[in-house]
C-alpha atoms as a PDB file:
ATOM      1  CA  UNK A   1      12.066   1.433  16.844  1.00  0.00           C
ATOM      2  CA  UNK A   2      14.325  -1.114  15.377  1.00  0.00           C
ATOM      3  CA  UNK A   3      13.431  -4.665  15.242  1.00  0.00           C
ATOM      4  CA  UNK A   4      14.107  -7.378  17.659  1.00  0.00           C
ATOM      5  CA  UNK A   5      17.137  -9.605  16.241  1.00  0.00           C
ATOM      6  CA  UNK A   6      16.090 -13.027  15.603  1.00  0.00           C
ATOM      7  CA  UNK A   7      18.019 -16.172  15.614  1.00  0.00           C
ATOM      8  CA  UNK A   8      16.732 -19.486  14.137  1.00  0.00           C
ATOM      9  CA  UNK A   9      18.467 -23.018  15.029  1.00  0.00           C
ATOM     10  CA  UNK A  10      17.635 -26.906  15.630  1.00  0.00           C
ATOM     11  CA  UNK A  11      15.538 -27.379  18.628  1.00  0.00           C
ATOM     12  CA  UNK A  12      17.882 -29.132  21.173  1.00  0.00           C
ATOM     13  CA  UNK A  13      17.491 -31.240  24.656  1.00  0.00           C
ATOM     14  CA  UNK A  14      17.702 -28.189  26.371  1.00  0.00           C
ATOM     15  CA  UNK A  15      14.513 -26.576  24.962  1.00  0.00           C
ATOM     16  CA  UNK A  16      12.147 -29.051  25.709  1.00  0.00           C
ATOM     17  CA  UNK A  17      10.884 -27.416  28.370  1.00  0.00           C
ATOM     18  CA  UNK A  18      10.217 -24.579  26.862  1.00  0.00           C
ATOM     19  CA  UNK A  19       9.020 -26.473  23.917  1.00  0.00           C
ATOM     20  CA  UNK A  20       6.288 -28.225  25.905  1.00  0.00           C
ATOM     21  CA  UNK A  21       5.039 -25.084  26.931  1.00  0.00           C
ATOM     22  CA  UNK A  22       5.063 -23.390  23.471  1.00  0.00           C
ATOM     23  CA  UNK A  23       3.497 -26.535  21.873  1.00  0.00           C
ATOM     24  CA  UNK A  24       0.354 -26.629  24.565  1.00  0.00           C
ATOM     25  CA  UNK A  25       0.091 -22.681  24.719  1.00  0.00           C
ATOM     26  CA  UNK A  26      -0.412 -23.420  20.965  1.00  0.00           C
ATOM     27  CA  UNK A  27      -2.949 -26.351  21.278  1.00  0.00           C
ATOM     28  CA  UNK A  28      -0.767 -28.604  20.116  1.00  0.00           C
ATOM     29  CA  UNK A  29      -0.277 -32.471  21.838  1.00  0.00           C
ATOM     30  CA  UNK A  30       3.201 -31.736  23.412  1.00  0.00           C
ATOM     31  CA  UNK A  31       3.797 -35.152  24.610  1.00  0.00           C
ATOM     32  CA  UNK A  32       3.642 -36.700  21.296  1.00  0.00           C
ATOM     33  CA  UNK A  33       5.565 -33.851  19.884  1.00  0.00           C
ATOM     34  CA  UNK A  34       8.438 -34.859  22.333  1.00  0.00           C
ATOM     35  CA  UNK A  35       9.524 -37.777  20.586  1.00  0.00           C
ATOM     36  CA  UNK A  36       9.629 -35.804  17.452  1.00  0.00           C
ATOM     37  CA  UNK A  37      12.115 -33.048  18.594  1.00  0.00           C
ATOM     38  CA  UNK A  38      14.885 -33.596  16.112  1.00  0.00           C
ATOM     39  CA  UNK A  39      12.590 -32.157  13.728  1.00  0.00           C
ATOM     40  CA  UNK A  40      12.138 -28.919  14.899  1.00  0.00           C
ATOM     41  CA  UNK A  41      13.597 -25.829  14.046  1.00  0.00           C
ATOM     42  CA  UNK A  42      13.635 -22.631  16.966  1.00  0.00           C
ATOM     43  CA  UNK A  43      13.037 -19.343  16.410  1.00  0.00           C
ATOM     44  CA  UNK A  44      14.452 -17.121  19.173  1.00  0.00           C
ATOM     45  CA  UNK A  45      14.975 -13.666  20.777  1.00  0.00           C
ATOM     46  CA  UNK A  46      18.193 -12.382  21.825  1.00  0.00           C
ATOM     47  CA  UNK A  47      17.583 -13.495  25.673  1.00  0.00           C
ATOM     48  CA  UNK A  48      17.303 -17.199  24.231  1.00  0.00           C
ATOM     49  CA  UNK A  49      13.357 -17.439  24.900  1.00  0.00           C
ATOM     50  CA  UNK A  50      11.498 -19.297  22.133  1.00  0.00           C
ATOM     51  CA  UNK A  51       8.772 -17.491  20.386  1.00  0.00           C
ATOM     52  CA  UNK A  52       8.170 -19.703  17.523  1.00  0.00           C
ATOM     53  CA  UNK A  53       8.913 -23.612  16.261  1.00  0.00           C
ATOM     54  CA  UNK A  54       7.873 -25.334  13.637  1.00  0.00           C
ATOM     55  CA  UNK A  55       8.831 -29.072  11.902  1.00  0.00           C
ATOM     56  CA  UNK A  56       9.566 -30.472   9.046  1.00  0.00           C
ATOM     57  CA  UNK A  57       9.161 -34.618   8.746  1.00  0.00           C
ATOM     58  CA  UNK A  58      11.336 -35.900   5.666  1.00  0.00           C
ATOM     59  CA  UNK A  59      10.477 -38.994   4.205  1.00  0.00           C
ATOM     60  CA  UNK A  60      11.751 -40.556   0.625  1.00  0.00           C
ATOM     61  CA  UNK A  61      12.339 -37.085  -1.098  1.00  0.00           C
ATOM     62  CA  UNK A  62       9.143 -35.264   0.722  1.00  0.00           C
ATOM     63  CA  UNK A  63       8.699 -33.664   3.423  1.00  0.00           C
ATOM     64  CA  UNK A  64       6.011 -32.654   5.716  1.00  0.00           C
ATOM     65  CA  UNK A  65       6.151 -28.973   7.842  1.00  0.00           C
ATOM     66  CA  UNK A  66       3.851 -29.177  10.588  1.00  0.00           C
ATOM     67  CA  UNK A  67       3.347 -28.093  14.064  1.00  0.00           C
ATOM     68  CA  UNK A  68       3.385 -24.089  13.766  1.00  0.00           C
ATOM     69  CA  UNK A  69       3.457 -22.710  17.517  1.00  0.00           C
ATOM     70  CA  UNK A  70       3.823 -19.070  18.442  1.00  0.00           C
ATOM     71  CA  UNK A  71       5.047 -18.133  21.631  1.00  0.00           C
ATOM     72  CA  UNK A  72       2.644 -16.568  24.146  1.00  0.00           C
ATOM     73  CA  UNK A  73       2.158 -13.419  23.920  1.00  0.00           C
ATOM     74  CA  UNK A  74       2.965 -13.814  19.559  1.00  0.00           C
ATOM     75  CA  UNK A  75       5.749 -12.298  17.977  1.00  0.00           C
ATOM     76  CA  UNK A  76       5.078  -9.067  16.609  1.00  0.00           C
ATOM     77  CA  UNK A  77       5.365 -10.303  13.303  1.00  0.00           C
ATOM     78  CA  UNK A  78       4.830 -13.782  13.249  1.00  0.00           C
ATOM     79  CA  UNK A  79       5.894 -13.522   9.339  1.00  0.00           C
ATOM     80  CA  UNK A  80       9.714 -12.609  10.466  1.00  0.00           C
ATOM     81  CA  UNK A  81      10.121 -15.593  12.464  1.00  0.00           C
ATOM     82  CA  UNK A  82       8.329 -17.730   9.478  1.00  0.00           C
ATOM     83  CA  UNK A  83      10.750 -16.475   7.023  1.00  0.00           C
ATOM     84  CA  UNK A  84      13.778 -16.867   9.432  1.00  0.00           C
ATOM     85  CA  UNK A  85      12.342 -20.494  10.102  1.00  0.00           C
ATOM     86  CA  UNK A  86      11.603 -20.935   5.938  1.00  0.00           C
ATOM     87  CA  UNK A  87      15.101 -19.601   5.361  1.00  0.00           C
ATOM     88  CA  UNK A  88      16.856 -22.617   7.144  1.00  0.00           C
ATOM     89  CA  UNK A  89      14.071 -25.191   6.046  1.00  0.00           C
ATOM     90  CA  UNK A  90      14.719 -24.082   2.092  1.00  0.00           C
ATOM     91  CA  UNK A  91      18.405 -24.777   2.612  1.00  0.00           C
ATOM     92  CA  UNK A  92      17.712 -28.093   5.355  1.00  0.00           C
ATOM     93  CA  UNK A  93      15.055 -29.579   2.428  1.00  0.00           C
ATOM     94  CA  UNK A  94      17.711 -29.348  -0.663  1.00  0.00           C
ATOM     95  CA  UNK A  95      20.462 -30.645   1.240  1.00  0.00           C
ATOM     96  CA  UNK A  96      18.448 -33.717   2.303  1.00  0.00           C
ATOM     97  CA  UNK A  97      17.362 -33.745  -1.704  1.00  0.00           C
ATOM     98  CA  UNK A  98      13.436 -33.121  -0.947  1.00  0.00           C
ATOM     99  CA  UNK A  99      11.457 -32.525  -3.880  1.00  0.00           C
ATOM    100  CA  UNK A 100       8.163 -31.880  -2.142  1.00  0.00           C
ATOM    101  CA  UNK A 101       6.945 -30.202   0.824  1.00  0.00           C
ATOM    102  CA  UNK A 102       3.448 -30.593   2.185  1.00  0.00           C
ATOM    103  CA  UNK A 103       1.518 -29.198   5.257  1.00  0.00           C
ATOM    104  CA  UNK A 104      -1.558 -27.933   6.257  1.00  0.00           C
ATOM    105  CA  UNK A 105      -0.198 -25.137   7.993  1.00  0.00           C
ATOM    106  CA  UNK A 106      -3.294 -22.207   6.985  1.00  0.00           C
ATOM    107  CA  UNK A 107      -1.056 -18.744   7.890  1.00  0.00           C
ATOM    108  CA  UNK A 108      -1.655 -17.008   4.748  1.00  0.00           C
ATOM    109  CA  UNK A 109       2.715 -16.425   5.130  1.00  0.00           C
ATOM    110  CA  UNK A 110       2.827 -20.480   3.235  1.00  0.00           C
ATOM    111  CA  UNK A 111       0.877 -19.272   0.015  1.00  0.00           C
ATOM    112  CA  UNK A 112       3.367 -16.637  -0.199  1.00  0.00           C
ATOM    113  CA  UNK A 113       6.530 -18.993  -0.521  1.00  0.00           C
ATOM    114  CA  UNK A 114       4.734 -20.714  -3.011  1.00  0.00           C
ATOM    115  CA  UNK A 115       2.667 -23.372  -1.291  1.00  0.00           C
ATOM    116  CA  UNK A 116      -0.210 -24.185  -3.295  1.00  0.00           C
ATOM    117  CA  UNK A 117      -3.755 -25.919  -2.526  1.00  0.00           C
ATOM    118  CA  UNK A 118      -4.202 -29.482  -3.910  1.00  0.00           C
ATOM    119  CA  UNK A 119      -7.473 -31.332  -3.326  1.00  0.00           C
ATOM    120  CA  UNK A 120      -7.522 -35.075  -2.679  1.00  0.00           C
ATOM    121  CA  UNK A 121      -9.030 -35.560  -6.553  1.00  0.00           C
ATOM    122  CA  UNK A 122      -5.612 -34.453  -7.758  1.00  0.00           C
ATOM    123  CA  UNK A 123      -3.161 -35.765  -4.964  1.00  0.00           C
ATOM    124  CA  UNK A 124      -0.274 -38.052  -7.319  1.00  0.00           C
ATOM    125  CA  UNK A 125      -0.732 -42.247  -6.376  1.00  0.00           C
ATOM    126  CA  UNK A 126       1.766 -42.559  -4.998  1.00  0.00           C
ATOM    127  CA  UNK A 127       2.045 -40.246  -1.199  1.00  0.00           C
ATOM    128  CA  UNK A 128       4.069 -40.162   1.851  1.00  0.00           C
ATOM    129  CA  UNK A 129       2.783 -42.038   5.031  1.00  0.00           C
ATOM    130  CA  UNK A 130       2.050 -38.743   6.145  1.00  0.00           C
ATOM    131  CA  UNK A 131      -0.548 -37.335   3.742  1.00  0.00           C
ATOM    132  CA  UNK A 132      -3.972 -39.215   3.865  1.00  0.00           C
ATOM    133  CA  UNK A 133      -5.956 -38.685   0.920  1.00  0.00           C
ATOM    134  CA  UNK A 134      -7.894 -36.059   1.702  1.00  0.00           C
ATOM    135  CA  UNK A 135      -8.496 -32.316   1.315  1.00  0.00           C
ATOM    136  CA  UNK A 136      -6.743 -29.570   2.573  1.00  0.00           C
ATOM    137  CA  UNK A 137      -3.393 -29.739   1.712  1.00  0.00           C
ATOM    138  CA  UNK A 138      -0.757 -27.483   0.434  1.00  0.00           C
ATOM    139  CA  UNK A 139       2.329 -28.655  -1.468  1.00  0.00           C
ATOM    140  CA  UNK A 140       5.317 -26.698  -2.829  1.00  0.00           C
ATOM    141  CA  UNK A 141       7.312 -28.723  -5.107  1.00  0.00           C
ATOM    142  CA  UNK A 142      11.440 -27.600  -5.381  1.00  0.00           C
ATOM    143  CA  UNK A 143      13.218 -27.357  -8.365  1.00  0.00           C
ATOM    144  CA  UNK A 144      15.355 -30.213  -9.440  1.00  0.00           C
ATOM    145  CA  UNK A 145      18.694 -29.892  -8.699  1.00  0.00           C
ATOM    146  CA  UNK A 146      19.774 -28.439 -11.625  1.00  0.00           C
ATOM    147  CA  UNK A 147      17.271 -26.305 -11.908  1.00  0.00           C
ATOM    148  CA  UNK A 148      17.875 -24.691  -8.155  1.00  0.00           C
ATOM    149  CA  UNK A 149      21.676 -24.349  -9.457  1.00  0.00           C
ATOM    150  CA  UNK A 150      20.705 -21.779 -12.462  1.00  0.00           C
ATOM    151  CA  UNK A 151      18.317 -19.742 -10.337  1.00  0.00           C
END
């Protein structure tokens, strides 16, 4: 059987509805997330329904991915539509020049694209309003620049 094709794009007006209802099948607070819907990035199936949506908060050269949902029933390989998802993120985060991603999303796909465990002892002095300091998070850090050009 060949796979479903997948199409990930910016979450628009349109799909807040469906949003809503991905974001509370998924546990998540749906009216906050609302306000927040420029942020999001859609992962869809060739009818147009949303099976997956995740965000990504930028702020002074970091970043923050957060809010994972999967659609109800899940993908059947939530991994696809978090590549699809990382694929556009990657490109969205080096365009806006972010040099570090955090989140505290735990699907073992994040340690695979390099995300990385960093306990509150080692978390740098200076943070984004977005990361307390406290356990539990994962950073990635993205090569300068330069760097990204050569590989």
């Amino acid at each position: 059987m060949e796979p479903v094709p997948l199409e990930c794009r910016r979450a628009t007006v349109e799909d807040l509805e469906s949003l809503r209802d991905l974001w509370s099948a998924s546990g998540l607070p749906a009216d906050d997330l609302v306000k927040f819907l420029n942020e999001f990035q859609v992962v869809t199936e060739p009818s147009g329904r949303i099976i997956y949506s995740i965000g990504l908060l930028a702020e002074e050269g970091q970043a923050l991915l957060h809010s994972e949902a999967l659609g109800c029933p899940p993908p059947e390989d939530p991994d696809a539509c978090r590549a699809l998802a990382w694929k556009r993120l990657g490109i969205l985060s080096r365009n806006q020049g972010i040099r570090r991603i955090w989140t505290r999303e735990d699907a073992a796909y994040w340690s695979t694209c390099g995300f990385d465990p960093l306990p509150a002892r080692e978390l740098p002095a200076e943070l984004p309003s977005f990361v307390p300091r406290e356990d539990g998070w994962l950073h990635l850090r993205q090569p300068e620049p330069a760097q990204a050009d050569l590989l």
